[in-house]
PDB file of N, CA and C in Angstrom:
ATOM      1  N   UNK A   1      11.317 -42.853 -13.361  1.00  0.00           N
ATOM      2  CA  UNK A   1      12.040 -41.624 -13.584  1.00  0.00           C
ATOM      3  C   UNK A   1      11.801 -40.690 -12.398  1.00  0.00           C
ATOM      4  N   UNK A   2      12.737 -40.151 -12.108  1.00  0.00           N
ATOM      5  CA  UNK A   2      13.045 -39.378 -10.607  1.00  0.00           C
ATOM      6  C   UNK A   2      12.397 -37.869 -10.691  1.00  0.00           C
ATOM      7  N   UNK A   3      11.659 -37.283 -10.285  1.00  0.00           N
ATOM      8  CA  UNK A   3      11.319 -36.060 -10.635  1.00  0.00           C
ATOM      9  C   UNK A   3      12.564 -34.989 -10.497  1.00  0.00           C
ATOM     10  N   UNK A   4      12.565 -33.855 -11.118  1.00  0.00           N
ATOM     11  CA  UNK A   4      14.451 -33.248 -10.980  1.00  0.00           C
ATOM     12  C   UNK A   4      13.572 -32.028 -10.837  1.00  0.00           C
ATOM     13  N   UNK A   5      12.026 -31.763 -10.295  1.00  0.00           N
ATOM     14  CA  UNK A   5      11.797 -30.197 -10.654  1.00  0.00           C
ATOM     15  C   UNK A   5      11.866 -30.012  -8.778  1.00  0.00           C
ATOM     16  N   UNK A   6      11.959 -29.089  -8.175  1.00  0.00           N
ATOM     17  CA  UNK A   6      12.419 -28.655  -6.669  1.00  0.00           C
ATOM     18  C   UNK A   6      11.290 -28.112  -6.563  1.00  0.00           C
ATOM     19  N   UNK A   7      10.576 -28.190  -5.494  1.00  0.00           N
ATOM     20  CA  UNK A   7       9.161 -27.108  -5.028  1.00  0.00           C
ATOM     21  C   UNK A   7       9.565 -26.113  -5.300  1.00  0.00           C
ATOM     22  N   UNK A   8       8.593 -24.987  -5.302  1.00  0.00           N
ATOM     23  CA  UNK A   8       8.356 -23.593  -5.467  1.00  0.00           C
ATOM     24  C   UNK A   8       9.937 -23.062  -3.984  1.00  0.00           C
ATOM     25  N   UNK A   9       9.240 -23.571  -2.722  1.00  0.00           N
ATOM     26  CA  UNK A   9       9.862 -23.160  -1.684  1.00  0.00           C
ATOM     27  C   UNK A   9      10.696 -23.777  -0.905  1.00  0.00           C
ATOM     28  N   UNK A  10      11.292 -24.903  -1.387  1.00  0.00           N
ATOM     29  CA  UNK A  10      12.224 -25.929  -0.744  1.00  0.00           C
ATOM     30  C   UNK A  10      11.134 -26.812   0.242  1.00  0.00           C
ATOM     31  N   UNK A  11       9.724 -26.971  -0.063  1.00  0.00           N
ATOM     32  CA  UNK A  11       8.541 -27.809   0.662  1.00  0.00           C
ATOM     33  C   UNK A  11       8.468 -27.282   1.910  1.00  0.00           C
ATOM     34  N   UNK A  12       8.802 -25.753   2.007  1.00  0.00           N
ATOM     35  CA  UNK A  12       8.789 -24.705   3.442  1.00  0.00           C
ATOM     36  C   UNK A  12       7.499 -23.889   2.802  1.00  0.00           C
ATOM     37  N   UNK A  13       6.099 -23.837   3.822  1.00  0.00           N
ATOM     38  CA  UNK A  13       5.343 -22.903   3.827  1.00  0.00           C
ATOM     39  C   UNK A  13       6.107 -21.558   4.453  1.00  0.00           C
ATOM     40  N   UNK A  14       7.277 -21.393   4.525  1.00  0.00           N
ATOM     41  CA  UNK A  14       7.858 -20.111   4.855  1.00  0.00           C
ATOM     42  C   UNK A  14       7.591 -19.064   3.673  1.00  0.00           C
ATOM     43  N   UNK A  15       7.959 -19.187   3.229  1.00  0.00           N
ATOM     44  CA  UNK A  15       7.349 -18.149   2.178  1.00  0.00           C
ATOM     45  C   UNK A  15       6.450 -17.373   1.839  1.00  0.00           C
ATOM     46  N   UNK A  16       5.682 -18.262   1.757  1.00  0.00           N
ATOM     47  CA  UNK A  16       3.868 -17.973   1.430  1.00  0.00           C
ATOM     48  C   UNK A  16       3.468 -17.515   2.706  1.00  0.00           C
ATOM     49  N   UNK A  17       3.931 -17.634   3.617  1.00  0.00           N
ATOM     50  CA  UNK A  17       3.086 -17.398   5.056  1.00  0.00           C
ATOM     51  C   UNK A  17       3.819 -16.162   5.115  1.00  0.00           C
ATOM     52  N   UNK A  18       4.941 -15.865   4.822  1.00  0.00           N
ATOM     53  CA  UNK A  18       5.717 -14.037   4.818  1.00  0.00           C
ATOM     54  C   UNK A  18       4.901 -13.446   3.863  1.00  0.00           C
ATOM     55  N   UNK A  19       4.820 -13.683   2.924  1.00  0.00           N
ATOM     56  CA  UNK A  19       3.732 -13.080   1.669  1.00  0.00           C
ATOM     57  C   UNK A  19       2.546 -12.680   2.178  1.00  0.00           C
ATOM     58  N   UNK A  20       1.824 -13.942   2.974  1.00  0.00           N
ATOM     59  CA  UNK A  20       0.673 -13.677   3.162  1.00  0.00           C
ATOM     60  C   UNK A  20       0.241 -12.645   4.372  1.00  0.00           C
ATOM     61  N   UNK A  21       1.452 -12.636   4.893  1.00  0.00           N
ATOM     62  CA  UNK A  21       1.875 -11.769   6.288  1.00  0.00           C
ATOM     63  C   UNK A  21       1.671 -10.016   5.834  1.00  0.00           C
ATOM     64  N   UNK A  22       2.398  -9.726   4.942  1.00  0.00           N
ATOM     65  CA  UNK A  22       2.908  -8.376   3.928  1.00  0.00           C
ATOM     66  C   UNK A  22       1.757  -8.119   3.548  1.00  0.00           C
ATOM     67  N   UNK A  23       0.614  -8.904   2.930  1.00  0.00           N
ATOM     68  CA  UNK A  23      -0.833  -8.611   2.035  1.00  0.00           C
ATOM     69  C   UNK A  23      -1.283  -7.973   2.864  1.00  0.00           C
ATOM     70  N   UNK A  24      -1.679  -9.141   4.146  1.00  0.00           N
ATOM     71  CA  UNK A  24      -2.439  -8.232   5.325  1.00  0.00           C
ATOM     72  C   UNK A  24      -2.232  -7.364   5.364  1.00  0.00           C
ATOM     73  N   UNK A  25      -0.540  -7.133   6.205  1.00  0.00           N
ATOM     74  CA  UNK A  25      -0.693  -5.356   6.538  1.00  0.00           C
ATOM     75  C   UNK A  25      -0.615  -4.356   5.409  1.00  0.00           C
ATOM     76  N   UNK A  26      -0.660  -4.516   4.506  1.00  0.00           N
ATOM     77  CA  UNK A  26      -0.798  -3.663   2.975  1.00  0.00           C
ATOM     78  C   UNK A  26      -2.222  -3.466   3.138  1.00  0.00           C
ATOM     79  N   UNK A  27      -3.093  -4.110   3.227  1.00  0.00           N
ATOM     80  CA  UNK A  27      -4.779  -4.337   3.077  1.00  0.00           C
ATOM     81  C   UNK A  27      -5.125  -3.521   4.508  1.00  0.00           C
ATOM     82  N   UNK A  28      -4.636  -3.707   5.517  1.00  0.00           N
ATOM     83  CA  UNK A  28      -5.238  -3.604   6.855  1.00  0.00           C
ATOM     84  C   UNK A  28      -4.324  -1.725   6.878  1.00  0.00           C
ATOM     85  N   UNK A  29      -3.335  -1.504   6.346  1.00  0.00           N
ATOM     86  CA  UNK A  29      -3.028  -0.026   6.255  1.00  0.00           C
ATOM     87  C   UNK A  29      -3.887   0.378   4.736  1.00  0.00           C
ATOM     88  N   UNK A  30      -3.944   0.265   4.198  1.00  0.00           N
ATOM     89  CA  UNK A  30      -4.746   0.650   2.981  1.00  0.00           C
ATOM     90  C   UNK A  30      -6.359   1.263   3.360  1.00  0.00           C
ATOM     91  N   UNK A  31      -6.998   0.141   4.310  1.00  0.00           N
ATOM     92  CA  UNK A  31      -7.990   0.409   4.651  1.00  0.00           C
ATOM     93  C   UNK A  31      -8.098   1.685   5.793  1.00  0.00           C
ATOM     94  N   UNK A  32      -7.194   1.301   6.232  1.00  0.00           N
ATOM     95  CA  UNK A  32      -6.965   2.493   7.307  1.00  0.00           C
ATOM     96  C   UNK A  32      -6.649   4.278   6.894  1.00  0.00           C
ATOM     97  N   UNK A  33      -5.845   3.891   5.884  1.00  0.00           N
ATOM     98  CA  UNK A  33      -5.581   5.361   5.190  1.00  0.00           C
ATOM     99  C   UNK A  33      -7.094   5.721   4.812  1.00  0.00           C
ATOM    100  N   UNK A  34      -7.331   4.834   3.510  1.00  0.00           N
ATOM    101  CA  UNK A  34      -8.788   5.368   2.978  1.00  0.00           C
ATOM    102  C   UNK A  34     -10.265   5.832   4.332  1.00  0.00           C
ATOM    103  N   UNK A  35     -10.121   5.043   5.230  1.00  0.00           N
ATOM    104  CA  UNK A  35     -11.340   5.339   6.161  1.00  0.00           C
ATOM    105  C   UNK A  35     -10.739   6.716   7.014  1.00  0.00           C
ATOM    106  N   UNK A  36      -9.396   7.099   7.340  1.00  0.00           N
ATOM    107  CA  UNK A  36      -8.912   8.730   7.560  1.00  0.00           C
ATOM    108  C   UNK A  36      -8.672   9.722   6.554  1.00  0.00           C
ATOM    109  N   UNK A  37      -8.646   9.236   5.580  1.00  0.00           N
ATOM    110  CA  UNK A  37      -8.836  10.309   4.686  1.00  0.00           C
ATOM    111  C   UNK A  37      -9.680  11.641   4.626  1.00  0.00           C
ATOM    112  N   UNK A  38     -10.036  12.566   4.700  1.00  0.00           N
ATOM    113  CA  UNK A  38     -11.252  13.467   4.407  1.00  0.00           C
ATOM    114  C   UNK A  38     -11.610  14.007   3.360  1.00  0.00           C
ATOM    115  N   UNK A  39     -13.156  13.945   3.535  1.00  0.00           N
ATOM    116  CA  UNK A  39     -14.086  14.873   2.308  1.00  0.00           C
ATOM    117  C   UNK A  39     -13.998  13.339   1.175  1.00  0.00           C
ATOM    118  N   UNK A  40     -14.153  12.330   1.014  1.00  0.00           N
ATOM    119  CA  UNK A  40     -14.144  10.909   0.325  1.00  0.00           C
ATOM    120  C   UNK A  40     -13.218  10.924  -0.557  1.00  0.00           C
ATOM    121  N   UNK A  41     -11.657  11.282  -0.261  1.00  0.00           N
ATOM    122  CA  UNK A  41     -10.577  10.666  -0.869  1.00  0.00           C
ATOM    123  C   UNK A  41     -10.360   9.334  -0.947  1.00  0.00           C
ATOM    124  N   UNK A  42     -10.750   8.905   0.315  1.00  0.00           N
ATOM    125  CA  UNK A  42     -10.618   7.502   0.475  1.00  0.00           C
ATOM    126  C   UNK A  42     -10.712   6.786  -0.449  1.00  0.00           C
ATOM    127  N   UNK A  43     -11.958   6.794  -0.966  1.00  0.00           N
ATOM    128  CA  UNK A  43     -12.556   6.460  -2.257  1.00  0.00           C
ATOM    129  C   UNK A  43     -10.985   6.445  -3.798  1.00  0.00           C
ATOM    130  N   UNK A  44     -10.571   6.715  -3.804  1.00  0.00           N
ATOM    131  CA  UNK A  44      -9.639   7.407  -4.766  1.00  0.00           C
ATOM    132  C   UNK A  44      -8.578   6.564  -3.815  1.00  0.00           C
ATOM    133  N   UNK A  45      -8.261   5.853  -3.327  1.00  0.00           N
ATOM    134  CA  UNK A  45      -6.896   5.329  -2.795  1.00  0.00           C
ATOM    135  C   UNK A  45      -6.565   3.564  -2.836  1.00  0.00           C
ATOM    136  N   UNK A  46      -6.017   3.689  -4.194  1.00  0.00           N
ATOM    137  CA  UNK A  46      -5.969   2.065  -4.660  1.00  0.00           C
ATOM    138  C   UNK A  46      -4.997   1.171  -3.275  1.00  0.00           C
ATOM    139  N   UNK A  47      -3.993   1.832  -2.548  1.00  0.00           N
ATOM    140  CA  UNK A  47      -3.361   0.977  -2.258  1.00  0.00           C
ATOM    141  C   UNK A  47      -2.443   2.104  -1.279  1.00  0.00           C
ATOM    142  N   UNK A  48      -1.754   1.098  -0.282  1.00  0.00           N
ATOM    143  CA  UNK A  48      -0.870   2.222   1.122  1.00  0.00           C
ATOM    144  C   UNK A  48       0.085   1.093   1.588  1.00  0.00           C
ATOM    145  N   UNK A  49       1.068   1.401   1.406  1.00  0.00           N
ATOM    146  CA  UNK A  49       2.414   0.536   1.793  1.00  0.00           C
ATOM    147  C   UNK A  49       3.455   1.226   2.324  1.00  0.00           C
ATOM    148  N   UNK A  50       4.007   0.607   3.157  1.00  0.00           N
ATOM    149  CA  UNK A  50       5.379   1.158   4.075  1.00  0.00           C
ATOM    150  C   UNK A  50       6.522   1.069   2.790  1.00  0.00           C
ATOM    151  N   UNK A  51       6.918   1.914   2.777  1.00  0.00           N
ATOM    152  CA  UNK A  51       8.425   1.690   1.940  1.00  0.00           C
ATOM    153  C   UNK A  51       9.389   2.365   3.051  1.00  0.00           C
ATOM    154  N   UNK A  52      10.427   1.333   3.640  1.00  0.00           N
ATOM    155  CA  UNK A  52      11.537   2.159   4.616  1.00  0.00           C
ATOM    156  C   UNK A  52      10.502   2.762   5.714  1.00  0.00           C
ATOM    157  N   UNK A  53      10.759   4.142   5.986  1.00  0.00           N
ATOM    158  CA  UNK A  53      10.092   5.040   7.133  1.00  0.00           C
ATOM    159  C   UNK A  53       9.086   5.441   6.084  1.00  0.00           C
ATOM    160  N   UNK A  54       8.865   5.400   4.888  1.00  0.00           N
ATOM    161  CA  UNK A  54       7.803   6.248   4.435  1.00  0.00           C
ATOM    162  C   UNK A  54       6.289   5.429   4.294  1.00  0.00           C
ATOM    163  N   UNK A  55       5.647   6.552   3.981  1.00  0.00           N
ATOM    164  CA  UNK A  55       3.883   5.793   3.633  1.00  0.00           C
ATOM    165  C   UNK A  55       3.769   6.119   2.016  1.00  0.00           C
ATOM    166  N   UNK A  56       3.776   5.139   1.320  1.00  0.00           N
ATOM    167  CA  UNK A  56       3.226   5.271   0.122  1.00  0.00           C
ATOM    168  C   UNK A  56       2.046   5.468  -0.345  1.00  0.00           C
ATOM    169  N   UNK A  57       1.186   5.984  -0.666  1.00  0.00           N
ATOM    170  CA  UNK A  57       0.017   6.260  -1.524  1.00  0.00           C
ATOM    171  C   UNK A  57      -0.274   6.011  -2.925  1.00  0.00           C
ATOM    172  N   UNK A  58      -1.513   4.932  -3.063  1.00  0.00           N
ATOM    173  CA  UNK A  58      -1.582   4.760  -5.007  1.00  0.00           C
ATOM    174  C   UNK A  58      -2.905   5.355  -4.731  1.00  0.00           C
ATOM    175  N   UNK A  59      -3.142   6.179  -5.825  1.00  0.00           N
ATOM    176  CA  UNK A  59      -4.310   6.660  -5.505  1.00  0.00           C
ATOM    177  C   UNK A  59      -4.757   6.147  -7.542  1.00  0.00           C
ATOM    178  N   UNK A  60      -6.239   6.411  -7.673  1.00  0.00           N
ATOM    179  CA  UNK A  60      -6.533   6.117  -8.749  1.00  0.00           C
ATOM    180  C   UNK A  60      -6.478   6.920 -10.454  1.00  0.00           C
ATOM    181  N   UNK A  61      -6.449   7.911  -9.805  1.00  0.00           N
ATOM    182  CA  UNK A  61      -5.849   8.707 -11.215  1.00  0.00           C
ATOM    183  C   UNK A  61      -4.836  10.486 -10.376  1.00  0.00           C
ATOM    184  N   UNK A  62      -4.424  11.005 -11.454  1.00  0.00           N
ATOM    185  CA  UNK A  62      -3.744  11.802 -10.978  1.00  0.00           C
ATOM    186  C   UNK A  62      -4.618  13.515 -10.201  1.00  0.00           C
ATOM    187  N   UNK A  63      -5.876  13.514 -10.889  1.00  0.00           N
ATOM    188  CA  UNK A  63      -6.601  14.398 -10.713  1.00  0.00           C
ATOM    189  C   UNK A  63      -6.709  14.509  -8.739  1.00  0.00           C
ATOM    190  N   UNK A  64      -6.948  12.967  -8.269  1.00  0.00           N
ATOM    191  CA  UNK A  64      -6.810  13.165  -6.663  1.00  0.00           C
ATOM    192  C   UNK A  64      -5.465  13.137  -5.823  1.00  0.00           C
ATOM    193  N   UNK A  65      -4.283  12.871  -6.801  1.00  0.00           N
ATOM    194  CA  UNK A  65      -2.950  13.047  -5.947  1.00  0.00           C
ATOM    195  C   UNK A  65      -2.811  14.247  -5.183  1.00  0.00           C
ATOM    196  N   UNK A  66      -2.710  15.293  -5.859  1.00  0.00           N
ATOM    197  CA  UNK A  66      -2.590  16.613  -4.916  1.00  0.00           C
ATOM    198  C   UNK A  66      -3.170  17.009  -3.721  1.00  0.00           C
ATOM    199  N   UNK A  67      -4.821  16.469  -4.587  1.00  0.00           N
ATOM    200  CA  UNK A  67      -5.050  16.145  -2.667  1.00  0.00           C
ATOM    201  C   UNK A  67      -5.074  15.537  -1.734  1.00  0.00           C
ATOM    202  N   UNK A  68      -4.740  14.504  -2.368  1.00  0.00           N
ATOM    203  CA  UNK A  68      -4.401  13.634  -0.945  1.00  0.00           C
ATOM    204  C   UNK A  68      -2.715  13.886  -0.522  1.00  0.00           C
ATOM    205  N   UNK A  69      -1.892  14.697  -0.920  1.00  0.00           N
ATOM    206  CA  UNK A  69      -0.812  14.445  -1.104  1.00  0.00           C
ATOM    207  C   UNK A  69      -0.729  15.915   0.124  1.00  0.00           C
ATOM    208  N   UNK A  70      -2.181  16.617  -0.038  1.00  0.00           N
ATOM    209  CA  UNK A  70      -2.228  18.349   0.898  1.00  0.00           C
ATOM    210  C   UNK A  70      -2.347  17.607   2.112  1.00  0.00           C
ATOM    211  N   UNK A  71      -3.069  16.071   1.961  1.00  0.00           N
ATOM    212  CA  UNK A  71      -3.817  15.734   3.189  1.00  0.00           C
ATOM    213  C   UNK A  71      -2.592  14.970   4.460  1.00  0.00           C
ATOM    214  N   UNK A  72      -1.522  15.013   3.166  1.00  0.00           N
ATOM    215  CA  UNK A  72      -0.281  13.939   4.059  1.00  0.00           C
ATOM    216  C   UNK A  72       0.487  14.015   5.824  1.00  0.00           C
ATOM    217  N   UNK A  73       0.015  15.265   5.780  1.00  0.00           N
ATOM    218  CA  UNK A  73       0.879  15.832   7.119  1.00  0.00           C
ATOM    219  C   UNK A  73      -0.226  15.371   8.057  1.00  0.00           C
ATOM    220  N   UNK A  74      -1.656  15.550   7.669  1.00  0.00           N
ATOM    221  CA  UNK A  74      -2.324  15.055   9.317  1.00  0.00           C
ATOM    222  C   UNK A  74      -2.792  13.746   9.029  1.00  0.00           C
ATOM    223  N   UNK A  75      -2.608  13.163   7.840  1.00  0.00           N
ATOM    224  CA  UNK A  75      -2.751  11.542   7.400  1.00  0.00           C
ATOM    225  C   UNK A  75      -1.217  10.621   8.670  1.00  0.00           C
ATOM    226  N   UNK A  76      -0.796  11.777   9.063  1.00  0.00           N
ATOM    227  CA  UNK A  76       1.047  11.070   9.537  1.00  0.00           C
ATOM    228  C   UNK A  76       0.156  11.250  11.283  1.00  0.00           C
ATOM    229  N   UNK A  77      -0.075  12.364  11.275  1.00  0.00           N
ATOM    230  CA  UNK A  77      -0.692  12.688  12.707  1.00  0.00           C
ATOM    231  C   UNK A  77      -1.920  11.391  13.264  1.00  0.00           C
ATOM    232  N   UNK A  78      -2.899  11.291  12.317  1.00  0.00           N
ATOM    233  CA  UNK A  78      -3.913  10.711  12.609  1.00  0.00           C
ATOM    234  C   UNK A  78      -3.351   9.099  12.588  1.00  0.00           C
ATOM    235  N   UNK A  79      -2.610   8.381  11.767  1.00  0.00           N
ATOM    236  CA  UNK A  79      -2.045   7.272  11.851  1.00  0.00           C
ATOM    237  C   UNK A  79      -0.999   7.129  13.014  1.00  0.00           C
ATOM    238  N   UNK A  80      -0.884   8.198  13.420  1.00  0.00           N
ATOM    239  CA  UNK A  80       0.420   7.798  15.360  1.00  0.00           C
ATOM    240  C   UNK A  80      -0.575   7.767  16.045  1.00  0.00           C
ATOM    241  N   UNK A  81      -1.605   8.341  15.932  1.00  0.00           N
ATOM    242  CA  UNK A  81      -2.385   8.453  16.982  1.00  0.00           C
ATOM    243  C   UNK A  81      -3.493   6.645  17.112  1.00  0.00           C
ATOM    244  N   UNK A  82      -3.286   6.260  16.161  1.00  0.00           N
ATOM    245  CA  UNK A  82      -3.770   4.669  15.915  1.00  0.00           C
ATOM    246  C   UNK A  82      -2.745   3.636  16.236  1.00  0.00           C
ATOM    247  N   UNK A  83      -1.379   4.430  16.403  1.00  0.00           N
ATOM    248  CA  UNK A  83      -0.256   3.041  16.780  1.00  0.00           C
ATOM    249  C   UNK A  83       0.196   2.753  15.823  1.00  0.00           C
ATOM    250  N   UNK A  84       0.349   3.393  14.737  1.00  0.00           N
ATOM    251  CA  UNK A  84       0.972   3.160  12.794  1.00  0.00           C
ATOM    252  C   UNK A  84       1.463   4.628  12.539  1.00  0.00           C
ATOM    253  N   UNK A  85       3.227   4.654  13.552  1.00  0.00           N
ATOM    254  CA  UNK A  85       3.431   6.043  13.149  1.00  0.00           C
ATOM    255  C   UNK A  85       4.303   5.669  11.855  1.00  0.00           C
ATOM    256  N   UNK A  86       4.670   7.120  10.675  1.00  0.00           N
ATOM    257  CA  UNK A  86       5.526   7.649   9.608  1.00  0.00           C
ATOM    258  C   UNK A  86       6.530   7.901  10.133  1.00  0.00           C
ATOM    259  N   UNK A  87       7.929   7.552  10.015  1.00  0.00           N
ATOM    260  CA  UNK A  87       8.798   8.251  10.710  1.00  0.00           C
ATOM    261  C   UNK A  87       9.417   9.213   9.164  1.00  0.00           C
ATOM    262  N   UNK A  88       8.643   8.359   8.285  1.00  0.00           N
ATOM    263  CA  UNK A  88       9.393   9.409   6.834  1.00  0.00           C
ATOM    264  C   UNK A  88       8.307  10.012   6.267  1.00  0.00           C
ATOM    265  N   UNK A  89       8.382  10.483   4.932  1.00  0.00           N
ATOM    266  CA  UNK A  89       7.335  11.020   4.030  1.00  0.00           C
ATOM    267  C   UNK A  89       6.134  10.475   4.011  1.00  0.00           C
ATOM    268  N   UNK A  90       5.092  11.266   3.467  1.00  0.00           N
ATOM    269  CA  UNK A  90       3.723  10.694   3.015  1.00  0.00           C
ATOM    270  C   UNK A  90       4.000  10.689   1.260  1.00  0.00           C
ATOM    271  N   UNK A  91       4.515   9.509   0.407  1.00  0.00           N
ATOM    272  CA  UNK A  91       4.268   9.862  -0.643  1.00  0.00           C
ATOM    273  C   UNK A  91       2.843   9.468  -1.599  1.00  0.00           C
ATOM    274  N   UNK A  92       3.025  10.716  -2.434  1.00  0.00           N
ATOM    275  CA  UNK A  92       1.552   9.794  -3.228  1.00  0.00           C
ATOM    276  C   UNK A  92       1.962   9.542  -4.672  1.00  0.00           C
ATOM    277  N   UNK A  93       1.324   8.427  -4.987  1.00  0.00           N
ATOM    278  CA  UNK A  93       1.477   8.154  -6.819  1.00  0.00           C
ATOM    279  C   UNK A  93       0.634   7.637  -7.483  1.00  0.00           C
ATOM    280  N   UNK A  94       0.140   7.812  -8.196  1.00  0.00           N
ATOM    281  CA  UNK A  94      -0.497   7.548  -9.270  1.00  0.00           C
ATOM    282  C   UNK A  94      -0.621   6.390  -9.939  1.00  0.00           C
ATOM    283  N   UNK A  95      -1.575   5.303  -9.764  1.00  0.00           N
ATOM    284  CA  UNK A  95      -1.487   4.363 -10.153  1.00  0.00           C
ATOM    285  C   UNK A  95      -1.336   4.093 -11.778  1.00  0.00           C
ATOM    286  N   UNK A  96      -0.124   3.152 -12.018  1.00  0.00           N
ATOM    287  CA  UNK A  96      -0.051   3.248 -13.218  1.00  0.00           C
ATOM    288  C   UNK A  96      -1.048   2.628 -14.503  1.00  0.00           C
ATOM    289  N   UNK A  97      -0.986   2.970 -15.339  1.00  0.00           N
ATOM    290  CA  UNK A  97      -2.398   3.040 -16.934  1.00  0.00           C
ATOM    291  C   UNK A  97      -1.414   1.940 -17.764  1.00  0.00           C
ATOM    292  N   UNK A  98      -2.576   1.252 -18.178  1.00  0.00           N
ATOM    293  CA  UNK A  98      -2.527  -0.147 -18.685  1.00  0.00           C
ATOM    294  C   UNK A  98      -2.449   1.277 -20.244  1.00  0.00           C
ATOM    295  N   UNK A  99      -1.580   0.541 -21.490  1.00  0.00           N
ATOM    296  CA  UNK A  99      -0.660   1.195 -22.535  1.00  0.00           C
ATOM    297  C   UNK A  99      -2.299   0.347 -23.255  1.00  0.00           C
ATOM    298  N   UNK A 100      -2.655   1.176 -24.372  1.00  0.00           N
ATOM    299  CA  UNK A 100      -4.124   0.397 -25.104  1.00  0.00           C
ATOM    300  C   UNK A 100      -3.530   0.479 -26.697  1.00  0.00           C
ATOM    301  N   UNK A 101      -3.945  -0.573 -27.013  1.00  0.00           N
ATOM    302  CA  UNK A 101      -2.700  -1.091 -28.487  1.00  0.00           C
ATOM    303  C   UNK A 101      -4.044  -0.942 -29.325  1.00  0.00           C
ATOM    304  N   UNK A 102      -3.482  -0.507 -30.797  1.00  0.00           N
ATOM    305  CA  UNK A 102      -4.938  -0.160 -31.470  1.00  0.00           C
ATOM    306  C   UNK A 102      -5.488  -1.525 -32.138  1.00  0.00           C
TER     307      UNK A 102
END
């Protein structure tokens, strides 16, 4: 009997190697935001992704959005000055809360 199921990727590591491409620079800007951050926001910053021209921000609860969100304009400055310019917004959001069922 003939197998009828198709690889994940047409038997192309193309895929996975774009994926694995995207993690990096998600991880390698993530780290970068949190270590420019000031006063230990950093700490408080789950995650930093390009969306379009903008910089996204997940930070860990909502209590540190605002400030990291005051911090956005020289978070844009200090990242051109590393070779990772914003050409759009600094946004920040709030990582979302797992719903707890009784």
């Amino acid at each position: 009997m003939a197998n009828t199921l198709k690889p994940l990727f047409g038997g192309s590591n193309l895929g996975l190697e774009q994926l694995a491409k995207r993690a990096a620079a998600a991880d390698s800007l993530t780290t970068m935001v949190q270590r420019e951050l000031p006063g230990g926001l950093g700490a408080h910053v789950v995650s930093a992704v390009r969306r379009d021209d903008d910089l996204v921000i997940i930070v860990d609860s909502a209590a540190w959005a605002a400030r990291v969100r005051y911090a956005g304009p020289r978070m844009k400055e200090q990242l051109a000055s590393l070779g990772e310019p914003v050409a759009g917004k600094v946004r920040v959001r709030v990582r979302g809360r797992e719903k707890k069922t009784a």
